[in-house]
C-alpha atoms as a PDB file:
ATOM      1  CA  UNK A   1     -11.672  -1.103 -11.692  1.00  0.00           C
ATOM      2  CA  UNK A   2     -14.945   1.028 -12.052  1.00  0.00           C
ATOM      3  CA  UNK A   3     -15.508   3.172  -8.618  1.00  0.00           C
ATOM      4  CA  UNK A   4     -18.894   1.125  -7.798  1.00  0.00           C
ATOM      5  CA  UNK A   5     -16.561  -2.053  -7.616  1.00  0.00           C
ATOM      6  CA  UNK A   6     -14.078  -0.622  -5.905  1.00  0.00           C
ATOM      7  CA  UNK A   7     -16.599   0.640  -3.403  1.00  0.00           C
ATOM      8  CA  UNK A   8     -18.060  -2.745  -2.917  1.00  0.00           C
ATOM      9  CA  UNK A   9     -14.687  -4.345  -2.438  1.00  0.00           C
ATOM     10  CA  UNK A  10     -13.300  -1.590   0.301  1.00  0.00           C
ATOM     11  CA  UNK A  11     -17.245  -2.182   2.374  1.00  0.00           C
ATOM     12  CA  UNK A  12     -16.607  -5.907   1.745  1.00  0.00           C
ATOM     13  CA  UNK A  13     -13.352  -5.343   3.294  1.00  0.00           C
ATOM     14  CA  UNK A  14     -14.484  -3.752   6.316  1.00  0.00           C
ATOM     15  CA  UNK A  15     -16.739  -6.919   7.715  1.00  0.00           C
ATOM     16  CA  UNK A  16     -14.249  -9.933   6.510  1.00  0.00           C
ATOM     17  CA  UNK A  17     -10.671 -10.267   4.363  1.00  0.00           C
ATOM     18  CA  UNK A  18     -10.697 -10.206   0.739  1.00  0.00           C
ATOM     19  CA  UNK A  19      -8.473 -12.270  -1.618  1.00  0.00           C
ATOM     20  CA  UNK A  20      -6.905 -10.302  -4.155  1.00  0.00           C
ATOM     21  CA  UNK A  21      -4.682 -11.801  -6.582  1.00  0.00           C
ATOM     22  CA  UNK A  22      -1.171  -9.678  -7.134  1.00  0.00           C
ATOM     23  CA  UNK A  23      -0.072  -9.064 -10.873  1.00  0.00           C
ATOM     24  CA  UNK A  24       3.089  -7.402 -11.523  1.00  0.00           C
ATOM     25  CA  UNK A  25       6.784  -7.604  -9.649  1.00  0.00           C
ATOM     26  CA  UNK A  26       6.511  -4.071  -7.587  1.00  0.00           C
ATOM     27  CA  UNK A  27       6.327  -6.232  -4.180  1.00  0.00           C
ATOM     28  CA  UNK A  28       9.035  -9.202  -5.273  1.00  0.00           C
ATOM     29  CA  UNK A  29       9.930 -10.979  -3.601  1.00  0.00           C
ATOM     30  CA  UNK A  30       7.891 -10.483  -0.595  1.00  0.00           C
ATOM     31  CA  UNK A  31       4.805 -10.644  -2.704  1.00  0.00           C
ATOM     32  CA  UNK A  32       5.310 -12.682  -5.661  1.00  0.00           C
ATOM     33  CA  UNK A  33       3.048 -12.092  -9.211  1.00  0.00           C
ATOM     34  CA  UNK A  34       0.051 -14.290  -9.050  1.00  0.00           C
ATOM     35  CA  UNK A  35       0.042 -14.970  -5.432  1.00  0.00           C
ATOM     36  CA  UNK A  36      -3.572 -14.316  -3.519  1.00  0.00           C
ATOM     37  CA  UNK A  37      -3.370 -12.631  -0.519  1.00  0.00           C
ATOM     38  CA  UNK A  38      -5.854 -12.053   2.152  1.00  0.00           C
ATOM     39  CA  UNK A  39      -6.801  -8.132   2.133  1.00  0.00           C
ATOM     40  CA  UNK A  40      -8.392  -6.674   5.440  1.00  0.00           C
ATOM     41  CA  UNK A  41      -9.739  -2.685   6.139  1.00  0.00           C
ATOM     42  CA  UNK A  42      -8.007  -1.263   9.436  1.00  0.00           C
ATOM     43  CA  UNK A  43      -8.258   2.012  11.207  1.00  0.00           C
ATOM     44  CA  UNK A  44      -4.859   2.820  11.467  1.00  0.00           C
ATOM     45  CA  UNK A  45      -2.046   1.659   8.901  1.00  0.00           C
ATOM     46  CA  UNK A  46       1.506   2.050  10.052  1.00  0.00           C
ATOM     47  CA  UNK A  47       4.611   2.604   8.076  1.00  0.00           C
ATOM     48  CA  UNK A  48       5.610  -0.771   6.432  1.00  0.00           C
ATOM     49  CA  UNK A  49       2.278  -2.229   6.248  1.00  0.00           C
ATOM     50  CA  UNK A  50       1.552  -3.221   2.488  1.00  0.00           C
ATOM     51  CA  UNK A  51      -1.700  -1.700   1.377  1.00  0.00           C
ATOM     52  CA  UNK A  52      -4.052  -2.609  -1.701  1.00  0.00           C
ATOM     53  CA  UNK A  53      -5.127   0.953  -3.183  1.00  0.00           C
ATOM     54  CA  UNK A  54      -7.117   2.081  -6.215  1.00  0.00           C
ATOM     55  CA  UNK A  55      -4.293   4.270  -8.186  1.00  0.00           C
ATOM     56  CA  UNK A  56      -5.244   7.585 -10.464  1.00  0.00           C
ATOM     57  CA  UNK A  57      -5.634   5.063 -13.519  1.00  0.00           C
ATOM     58  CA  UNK A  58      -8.402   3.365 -11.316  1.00  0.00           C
ATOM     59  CA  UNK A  59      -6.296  -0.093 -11.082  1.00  0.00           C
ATOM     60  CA  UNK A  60      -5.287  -1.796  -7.774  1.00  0.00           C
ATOM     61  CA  UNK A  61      -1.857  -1.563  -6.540  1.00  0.00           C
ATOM     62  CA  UNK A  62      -0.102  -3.080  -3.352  1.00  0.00           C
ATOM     63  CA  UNK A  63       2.736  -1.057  -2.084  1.00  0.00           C
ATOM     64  CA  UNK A  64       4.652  -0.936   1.160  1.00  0.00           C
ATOM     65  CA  UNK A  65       3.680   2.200   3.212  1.00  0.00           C
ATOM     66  CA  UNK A  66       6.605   4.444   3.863  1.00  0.00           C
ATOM     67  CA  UNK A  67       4.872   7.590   5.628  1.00  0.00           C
ATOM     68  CA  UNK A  68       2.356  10.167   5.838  1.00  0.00           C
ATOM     69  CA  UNK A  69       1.806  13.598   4.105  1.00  0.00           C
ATOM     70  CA  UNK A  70      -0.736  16.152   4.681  1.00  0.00           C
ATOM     71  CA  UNK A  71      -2.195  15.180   1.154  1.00  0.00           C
ATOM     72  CA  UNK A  72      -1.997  11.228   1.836  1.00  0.00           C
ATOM     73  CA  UNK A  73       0.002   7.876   2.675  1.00  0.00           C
ATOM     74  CA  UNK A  74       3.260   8.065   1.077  1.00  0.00           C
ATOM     75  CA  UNK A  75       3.965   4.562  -0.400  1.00  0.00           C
ATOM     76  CA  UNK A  76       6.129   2.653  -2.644  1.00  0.00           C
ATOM     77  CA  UNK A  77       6.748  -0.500  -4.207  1.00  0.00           C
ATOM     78  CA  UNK A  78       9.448  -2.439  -3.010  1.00  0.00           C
ATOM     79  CA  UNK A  79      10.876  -3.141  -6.529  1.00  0.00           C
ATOM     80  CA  UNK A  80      10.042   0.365  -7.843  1.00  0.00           C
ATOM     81  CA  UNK A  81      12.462   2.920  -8.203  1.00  0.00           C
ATOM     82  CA  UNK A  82      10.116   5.769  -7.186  1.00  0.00           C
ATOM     83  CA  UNK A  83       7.283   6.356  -4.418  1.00  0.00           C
ATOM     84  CA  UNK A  84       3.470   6.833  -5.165  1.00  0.00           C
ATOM     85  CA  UNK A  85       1.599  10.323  -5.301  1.00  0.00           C
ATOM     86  CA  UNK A  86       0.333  10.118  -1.507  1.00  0.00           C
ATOM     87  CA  UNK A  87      -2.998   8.322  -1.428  1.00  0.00           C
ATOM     88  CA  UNK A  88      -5.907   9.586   0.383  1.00  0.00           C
ATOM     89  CA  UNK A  89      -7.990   7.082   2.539  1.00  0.00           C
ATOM     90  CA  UNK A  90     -11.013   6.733   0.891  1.00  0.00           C
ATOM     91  CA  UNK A  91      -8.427   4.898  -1.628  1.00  0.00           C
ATOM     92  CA  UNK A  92      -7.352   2.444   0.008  1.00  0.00           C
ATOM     93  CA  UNK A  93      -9.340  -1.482   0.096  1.00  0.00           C
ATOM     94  CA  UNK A  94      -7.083  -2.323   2.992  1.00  0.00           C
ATOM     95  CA  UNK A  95      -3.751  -4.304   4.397  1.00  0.00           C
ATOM     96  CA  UNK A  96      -2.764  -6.979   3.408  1.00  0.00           C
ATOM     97  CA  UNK A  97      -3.739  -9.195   6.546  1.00  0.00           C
ATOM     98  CA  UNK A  98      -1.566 -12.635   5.682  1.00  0.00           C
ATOM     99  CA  UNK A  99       2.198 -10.665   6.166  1.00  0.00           C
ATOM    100  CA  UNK A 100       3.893 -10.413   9.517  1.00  0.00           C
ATOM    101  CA  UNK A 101       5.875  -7.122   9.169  1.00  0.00           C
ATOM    102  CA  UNK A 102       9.256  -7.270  10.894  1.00  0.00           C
ATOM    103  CA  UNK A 103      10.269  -4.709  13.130  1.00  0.00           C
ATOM    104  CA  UNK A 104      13.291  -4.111  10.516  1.00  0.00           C
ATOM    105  CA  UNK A 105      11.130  -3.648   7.626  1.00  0.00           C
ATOM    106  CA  UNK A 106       8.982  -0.756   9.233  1.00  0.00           C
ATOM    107  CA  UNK A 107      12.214   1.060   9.768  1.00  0.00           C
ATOM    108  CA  UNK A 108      13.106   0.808   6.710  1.00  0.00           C
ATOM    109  CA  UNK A 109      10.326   1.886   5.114  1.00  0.00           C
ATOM    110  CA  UNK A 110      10.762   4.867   7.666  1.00  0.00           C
ATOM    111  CA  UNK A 111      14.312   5.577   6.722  1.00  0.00           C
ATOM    112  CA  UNK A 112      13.488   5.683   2.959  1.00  0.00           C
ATOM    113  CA  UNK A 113      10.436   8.078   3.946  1.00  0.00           C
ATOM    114  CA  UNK A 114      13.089  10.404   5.423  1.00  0.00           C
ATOM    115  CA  UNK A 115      15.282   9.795   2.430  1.00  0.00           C
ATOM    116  CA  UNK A 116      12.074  11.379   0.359  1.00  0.00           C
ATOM    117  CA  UNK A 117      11.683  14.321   3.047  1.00  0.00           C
ATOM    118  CA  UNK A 118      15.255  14.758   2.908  1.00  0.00           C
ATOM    119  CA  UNK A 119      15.709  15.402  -0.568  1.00  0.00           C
ATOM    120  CA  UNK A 120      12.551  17.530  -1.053  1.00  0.00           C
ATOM    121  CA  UNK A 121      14.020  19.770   1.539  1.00  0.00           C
ATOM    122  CA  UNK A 122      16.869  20.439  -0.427  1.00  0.00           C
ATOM    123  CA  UNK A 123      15.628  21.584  -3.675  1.00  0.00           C
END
């Protein structure tokens, strides 16, 4: 997605949600490939949310947020082996405003945040 698109989708996202259509199995089988969901810009974005984000290669990806870094939101897809590089705000188009997010999932995500801290601190 060029950057001026991406800009006008994130603004868009700020005033009313956005349908994005998923490709891909990274968020199966909460999220299945092909479905639309409605995509909404917040100002805070807690651990287990699902986020749509512009990636390094410039495409869109929705992945479950895990935790926070000083260089970005730590997420991760929930079929994907391995977390994101953190991802810095101005990345993100928004949350995905159609889930309800249990109370189990955003410990979950929390617990495999600290599984990532955890590990880094013993290398």
């Amino acid at each position: 997605m060029n950057p001026r698109a991406f800009a006008f989708l994130r603004d868009l996202a700020n005033d009313e949600a956005v349908r994005v259509r998923v490709r891909g199995d990274c968020m199966e089988p909460l999220i299945r490939a092909g479905a639309e969901v409605a995509v909404r810009r917040r100002r805070l974005y807690l651990p287990g949310d699902v986020i749509v984000f512009r990636t390094t290669a410039g495409d869109l990806a929705a992945h479950r947020i895990l935790g926070y870094r000083a260089r970005g939101i730590v997420t991760k897809g929930d079929h994907c082996a391995d977390h994101d590089a953190p991802v810095a705000r101005a990345q993100i188009v928004g949350a995905v405003d159609s889930l309800a997010i249990s109370g189990t999932a955003r410990l979950r995500a929390l617990g495999n945040f600290a599984a990532i801290v955890a590990r880094r601190l013993r290398r």
